[in-house]
C-alpha atoms as a PDB file:
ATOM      1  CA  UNK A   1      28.028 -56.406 -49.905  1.00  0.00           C
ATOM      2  CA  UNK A   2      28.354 -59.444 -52.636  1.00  0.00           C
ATOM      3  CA  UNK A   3      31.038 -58.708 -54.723  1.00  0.00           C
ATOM      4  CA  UNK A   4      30.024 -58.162 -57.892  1.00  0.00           C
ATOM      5  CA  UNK A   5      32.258 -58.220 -60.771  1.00  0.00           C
ATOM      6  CA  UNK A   6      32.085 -55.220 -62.708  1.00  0.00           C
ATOM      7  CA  UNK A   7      30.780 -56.785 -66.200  1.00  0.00           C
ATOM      8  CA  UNK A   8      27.608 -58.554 -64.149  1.00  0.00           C
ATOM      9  CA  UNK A   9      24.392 -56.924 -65.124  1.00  0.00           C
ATOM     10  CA  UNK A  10      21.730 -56.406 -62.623  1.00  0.00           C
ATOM     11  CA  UNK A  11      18.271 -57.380 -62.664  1.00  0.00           C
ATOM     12  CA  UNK A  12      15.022 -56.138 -61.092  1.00  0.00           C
ATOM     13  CA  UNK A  13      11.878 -58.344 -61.491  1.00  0.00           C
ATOM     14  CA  UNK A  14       9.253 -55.510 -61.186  1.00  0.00           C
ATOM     15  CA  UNK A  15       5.885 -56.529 -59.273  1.00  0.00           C
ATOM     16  CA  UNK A  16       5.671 -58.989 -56.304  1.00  0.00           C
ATOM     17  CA  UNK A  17       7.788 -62.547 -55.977  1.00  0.00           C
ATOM     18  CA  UNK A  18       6.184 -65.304 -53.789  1.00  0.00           C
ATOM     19  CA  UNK A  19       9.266 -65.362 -51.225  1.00  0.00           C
ATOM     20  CA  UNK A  20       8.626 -69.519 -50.535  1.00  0.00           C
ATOM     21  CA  UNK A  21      10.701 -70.259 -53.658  1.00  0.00           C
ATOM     22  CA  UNK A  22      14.139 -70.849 -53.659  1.00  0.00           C
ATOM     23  CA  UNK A  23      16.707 -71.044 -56.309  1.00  0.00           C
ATOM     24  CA  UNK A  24      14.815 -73.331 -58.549  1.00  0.00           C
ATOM     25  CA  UNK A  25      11.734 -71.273 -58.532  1.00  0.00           C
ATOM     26  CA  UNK A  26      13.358 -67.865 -58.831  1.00  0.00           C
ATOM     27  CA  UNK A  27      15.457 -68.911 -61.803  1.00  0.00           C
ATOM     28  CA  UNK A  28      12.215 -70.387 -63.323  1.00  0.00           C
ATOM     29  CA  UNK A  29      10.961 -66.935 -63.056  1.00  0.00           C
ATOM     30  CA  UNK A  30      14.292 -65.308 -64.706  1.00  0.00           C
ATOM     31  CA  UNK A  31      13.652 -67.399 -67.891  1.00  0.00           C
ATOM     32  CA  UNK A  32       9.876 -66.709 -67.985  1.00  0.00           C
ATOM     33  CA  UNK A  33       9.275 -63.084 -66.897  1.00  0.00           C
ATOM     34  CA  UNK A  34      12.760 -61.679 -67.020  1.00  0.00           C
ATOM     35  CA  UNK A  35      13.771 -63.448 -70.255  1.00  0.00           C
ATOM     36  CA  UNK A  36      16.828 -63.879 -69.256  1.00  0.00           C
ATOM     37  CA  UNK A  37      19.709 -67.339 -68.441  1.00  0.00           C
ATOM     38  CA  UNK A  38      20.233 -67.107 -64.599  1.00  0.00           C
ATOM     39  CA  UNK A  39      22.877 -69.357 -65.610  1.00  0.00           C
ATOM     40  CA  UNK A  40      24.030 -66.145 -67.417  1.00  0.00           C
ATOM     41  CA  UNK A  41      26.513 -64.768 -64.139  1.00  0.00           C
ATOM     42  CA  UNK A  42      24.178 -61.902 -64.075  1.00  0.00           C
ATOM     43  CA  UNK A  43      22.042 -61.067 -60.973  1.00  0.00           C
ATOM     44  CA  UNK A  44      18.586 -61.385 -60.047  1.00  0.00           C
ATOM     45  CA  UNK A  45      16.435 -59.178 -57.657  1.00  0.00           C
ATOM     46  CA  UNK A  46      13.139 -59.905 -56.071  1.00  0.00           C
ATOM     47  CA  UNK A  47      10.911 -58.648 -53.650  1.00  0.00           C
ATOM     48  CA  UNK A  48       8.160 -59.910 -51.442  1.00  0.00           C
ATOM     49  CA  UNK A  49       4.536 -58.680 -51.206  1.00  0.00           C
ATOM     50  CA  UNK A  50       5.166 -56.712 -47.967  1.00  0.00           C
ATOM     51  CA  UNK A  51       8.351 -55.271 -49.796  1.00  0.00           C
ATOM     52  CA  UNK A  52      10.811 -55.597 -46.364  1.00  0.00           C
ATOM     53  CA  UNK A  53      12.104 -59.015 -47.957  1.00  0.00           C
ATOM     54  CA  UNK A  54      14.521 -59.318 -50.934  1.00  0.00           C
ATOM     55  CA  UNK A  55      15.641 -62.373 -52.743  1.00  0.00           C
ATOM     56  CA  UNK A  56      18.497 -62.489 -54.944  1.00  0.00           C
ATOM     57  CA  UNK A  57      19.853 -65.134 -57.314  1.00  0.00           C
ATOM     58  CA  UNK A  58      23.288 -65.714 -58.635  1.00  0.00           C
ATOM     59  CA  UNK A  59      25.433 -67.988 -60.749  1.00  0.00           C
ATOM     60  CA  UNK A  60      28.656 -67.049 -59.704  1.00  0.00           C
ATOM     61  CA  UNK A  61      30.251 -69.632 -62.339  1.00  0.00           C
ATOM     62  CA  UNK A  62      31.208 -72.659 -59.498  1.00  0.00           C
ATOM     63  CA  UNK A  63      27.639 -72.587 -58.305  1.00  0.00           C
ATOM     64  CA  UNK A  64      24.231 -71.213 -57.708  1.00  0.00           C
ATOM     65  CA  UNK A  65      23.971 -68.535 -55.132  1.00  0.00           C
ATOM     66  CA  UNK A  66      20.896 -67.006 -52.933  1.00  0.00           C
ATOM     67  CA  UNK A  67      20.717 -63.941 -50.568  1.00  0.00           C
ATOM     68  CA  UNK A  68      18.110 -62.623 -49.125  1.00  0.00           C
ATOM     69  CA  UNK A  69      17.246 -59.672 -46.975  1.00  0.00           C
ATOM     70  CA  UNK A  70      15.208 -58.759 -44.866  1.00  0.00           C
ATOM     71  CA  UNK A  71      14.343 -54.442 -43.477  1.00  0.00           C
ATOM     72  CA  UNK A  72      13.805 -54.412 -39.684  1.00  0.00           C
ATOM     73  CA  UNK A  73      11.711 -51.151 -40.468  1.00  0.00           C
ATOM     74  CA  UNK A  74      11.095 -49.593 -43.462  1.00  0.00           C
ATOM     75  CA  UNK A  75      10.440 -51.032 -47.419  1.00  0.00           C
ATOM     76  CA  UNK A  76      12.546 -52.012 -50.358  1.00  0.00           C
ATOM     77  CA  UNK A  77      12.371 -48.675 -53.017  1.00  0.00           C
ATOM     78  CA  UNK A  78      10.343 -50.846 -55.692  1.00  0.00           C
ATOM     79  CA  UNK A  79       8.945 -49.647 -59.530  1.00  0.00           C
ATOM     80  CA  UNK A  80       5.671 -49.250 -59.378  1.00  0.00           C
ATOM     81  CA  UNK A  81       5.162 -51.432 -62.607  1.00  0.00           C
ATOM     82  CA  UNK A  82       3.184 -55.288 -62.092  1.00  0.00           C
ATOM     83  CA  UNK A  83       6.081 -56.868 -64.392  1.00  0.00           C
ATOM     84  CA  UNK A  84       9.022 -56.905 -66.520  1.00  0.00           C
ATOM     85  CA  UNK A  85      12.439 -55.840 -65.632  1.00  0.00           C
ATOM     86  CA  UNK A  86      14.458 -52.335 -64.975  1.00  0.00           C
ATOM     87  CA  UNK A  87      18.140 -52.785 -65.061  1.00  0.00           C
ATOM     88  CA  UNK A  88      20.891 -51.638 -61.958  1.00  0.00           C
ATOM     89  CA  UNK A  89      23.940 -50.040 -61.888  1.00  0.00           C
ATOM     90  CA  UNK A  90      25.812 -52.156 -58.752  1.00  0.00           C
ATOM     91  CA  UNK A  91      25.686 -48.567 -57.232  1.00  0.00           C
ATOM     92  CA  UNK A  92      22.013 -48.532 -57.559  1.00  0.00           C
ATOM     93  CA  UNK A  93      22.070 -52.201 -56.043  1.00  0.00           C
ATOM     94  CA  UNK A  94      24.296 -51.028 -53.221  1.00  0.00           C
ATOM     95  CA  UNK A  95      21.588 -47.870 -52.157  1.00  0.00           C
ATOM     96  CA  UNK A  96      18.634 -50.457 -52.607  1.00  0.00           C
ATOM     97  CA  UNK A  97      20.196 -53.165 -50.484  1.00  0.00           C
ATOM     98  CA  UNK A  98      20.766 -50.232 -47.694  1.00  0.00           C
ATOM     99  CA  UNK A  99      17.252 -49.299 -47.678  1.00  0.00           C
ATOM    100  CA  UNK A 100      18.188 -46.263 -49.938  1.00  0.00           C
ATOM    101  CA  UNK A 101      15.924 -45.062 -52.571  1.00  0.00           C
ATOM    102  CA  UNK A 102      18.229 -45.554 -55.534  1.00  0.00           C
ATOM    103  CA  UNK A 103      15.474 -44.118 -58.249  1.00  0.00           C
ATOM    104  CA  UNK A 104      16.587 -40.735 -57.735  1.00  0.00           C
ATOM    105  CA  UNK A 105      20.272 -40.094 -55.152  1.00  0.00           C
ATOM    106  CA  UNK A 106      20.537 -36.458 -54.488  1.00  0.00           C
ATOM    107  CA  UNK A 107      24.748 -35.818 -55.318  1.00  0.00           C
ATOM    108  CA  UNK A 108      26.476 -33.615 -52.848  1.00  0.00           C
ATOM    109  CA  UNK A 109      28.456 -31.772 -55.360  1.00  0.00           C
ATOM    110  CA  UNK A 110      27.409 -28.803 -57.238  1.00  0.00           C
ATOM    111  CA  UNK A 111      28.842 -28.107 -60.692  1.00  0.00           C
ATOM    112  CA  UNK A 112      31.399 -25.497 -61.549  1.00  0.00           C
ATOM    113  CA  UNK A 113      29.706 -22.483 -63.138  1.00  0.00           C
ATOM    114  CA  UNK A 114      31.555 -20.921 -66.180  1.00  0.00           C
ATOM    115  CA  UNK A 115      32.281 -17.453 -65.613  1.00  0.00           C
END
Protein backbone atom coordinates (compact mmCIF):
# COMPACT_ATOMS: atom_id res chain seq x y z
CA UNK A 1 0.00 0.00 0.00
CA UNK A 2 1.58 3.72 -0.65
CA UNK A 3 1.82 5.33 2.43
CA UNK A 4 -0.22 8.01 2.58
CA UNK A 5 0.10 10.66 5.06
CA UNK A 6 -2.93 11.22 6.88
CA UNK A 7 -3.63 15.05 5.79
CA UNK A 8 -3.35 13.90 1.79
CA UNK A 9 -6.71 14.14 0.16
CA UNK A 10 -7.75 11.66 -2.36
CA UNK A 11 -8.94 12.10 -5.72
CA UNK A 12 -11.16 10.17 -8.15
CA UNK A 13 -11.36 11.44 -11.79
CA UNK A 14 -14.88 10.02 -12.60
CA UNK A 15 -15.33 8.69 -16.36
CA UNK A 16 -12.58 6.97 -18.45
CA UNK A 17 -8.59 8.10 -18.57
CA UNK A 18 -6.65 7.22 -21.80
CA UNK A 19 -4.04 4.88 -19.84
CA UNK A 20 -1.00 5.93 -22.64
CA UNK A 21 -0.32 9.08 -20.58
CA UNK A 22 2.03 9.31 -18.02
CA UNK A 23 2.72 11.80 -15.38
CA UNK A 24 2.67 14.78 -17.61
CA UNK A 25 -0.61 13.95 -19.13
CA UNK A 26 -2.40 12.84 -15.99
CA UNK A 27 -1.43 15.97 -14.10
CA UNK A 28 -2.61 17.97 -17.20
CA UNK A 29 -5.85 16.34 -16.55
CA UNK A 30 -5.79 17.18 -12.58
CA UNK A 31 -5.62 20.94 -13.45
CA UNK A 32 -8.27 20.76 -16.22
CA UNK A 33 -11.00 18.30 -15.13
CA UNK A 34 -10.18 17.84 -11.49
CA UNK A 35 -9.35 21.51 -10.82
CA UNK A 36 -6.99 20.76 -8.72
CA UNK A 37 -2.48 21.40 -8.26
CA UNK A 38 -1.09 17.79 -8.58
CA UNK A 39 1.76 19.61 -7.29
CA UNK A 40 -0.65 19.97 -4.29
CA UNK A 41 0.77 16.40 -2.27
CA UNK A 42 -2.68 15.19 -2.78
CA UNK A 43 -3.47 12.03 -4.83
CA UNK A 44 -4.84 11.32 -8.08
CA UNK A 45 -6.92 8.25 -9.29
CA UNK A 46 -7.66 7.10 -12.76
CA UNK A 47 -9.05 4.39 -14.52
CA UNK A 48 -8.88 2.89 -17.95
CA UNK A 49 -11.75 2.19 -20.40
CA UNK A 50 -11.81 -1.57 -19.61
CA UNK A 51 -11.75 -0.49 -15.81
CA UNK A 52 -8.99 -3.51 -14.71
CA UNK A 53 -6.20 -0.68 -15.01
CA UNK A 54 -5.63 2.16 -12.48
CA UNK A 55 -3.28 5.05 -12.68
CA UNK A 56 -2.34 7.10 -9.87
CA UNK A 57 -0.37 10.33 -9.54
CA UNK A 58 1.54 11.76 -6.68
CA UNK A 59 3.76 14.60 -5.57
CA UNK A 60 5.18 13.26 -2.65
CA UNK A 61 7.15 16.71 -2.04
CA UNK A 62 10.94 15.33 -3.42
CA UNK A 63 9.30 14.22 -6.62
CA UNK A 64 6.56 13.13 -8.90
CA UNK A 65 5.24 9.69 -8.34
CA UNK A 66 3.10 7.07 -10.62
CA UNK A 67 1.46 3.67 -9.75
CA UNK A 68 -0.51 1.83 -11.58
CA UNK A 69 -2.52 -1.33 -11.29
CA UNK A 70 -3.64 -3.62 -13.00
CA UNK A 71 -6.95 -6.63 -11.84
CA UNK A 72 -6.00 -10.11 -13.13
CA UNK A 73 -9.91 -10.70 -13.05
CA UNK A 74 -12.44 -8.59 -12.09
CA UNK A 75 -13.03 -4.39 -12.47
CA UNK A 76 -12.10 -1.31 -10.55
CA UNK A 77 -15.62 -0.22 -8.40
CA UNK A 78 -15.99 3.11 -10.58
CA UNK A 79 -18.96 6.14 -10.26
CA UNK A 80 -21.03 5.85 -12.82
CA UNK A 81 -20.73 9.69 -13.62
CA UNK A 82 -18.72 10.78 -17.33
CA UNK A 83 -16.67 13.51 -15.20
CA UNK A 84 -15.72 15.47 -12.29
CA UNK A 85 -14.34 14.21 -9.11
CA UNK A 86 -15.67 12.19 -5.81
CA UNK A 87 -13.31 12.44 -2.95
CA UNK A 88 -11.62 9.13 -0.79
CA UNK A 89 -11.12 8.41 2.54
CA UNK A 90 -7.42 6.39 2.32
CA UNK A 91 -9.72 3.55 3.69
CA UNK A 92 -11.89 3.84 0.72
CA UNK A 93 -8.56 3.94 -1.43
CA UNK A 94 -7.28 0.88 0.37
CA UNK A 95 -10.83 -1.36 -0.52
CA UNK A 96 -10.65 0.10 -4.19
CA UNK A 97 -7.01 -0.75 -4.74
CA UNK A 98 -8.00 -4.49 -3.41
CA UNK A 99 -10.65 -4.87 -5.86
CA UNK A 100 -13.20 -4.03 -3.03
CA UNK A 101 -16.25 -2.10 -3.71
CA UNK A 102 -15.59 0.80 -1.37
CA UNK A 103 -19.12 2.72 -2.32
CA UNK A 104 -20.90 0.88 0.20
CA UNK A 105 -18.48 -1.76 3.01
CA UNK A 106 -20.88 -3.83 4.92
CA UNK A 107 -19.31 -3.35 8.93
CA UNK A 108 -19.20 -6.50 10.93
CA UNK A 109 -20.35 -4.95 14.08
CA UNK A 110 -23.82 -4.43 15.14
CA UNK A 111 -24.71 -1.56 17.47
CA UNK A 112 -25.56 -1.83 21.11
CA UNK A 113 -29.33 -1.59 21.59
CA UNK A 114 -30.51 0.56 24.61
CA UNK A 115 -32.55 -1.37 26.84
Amino acid sequence: MIPVPSHTKVWLAAGVTDMRKGFAGLSSLAERVLEQDPYSGHLFVFRGRRGDLLKLIWWDGQGACLFSKRLERGRFVWPSSTGGKVGLTPAQLSMLLEGIDWRMPERTWQPLSAG
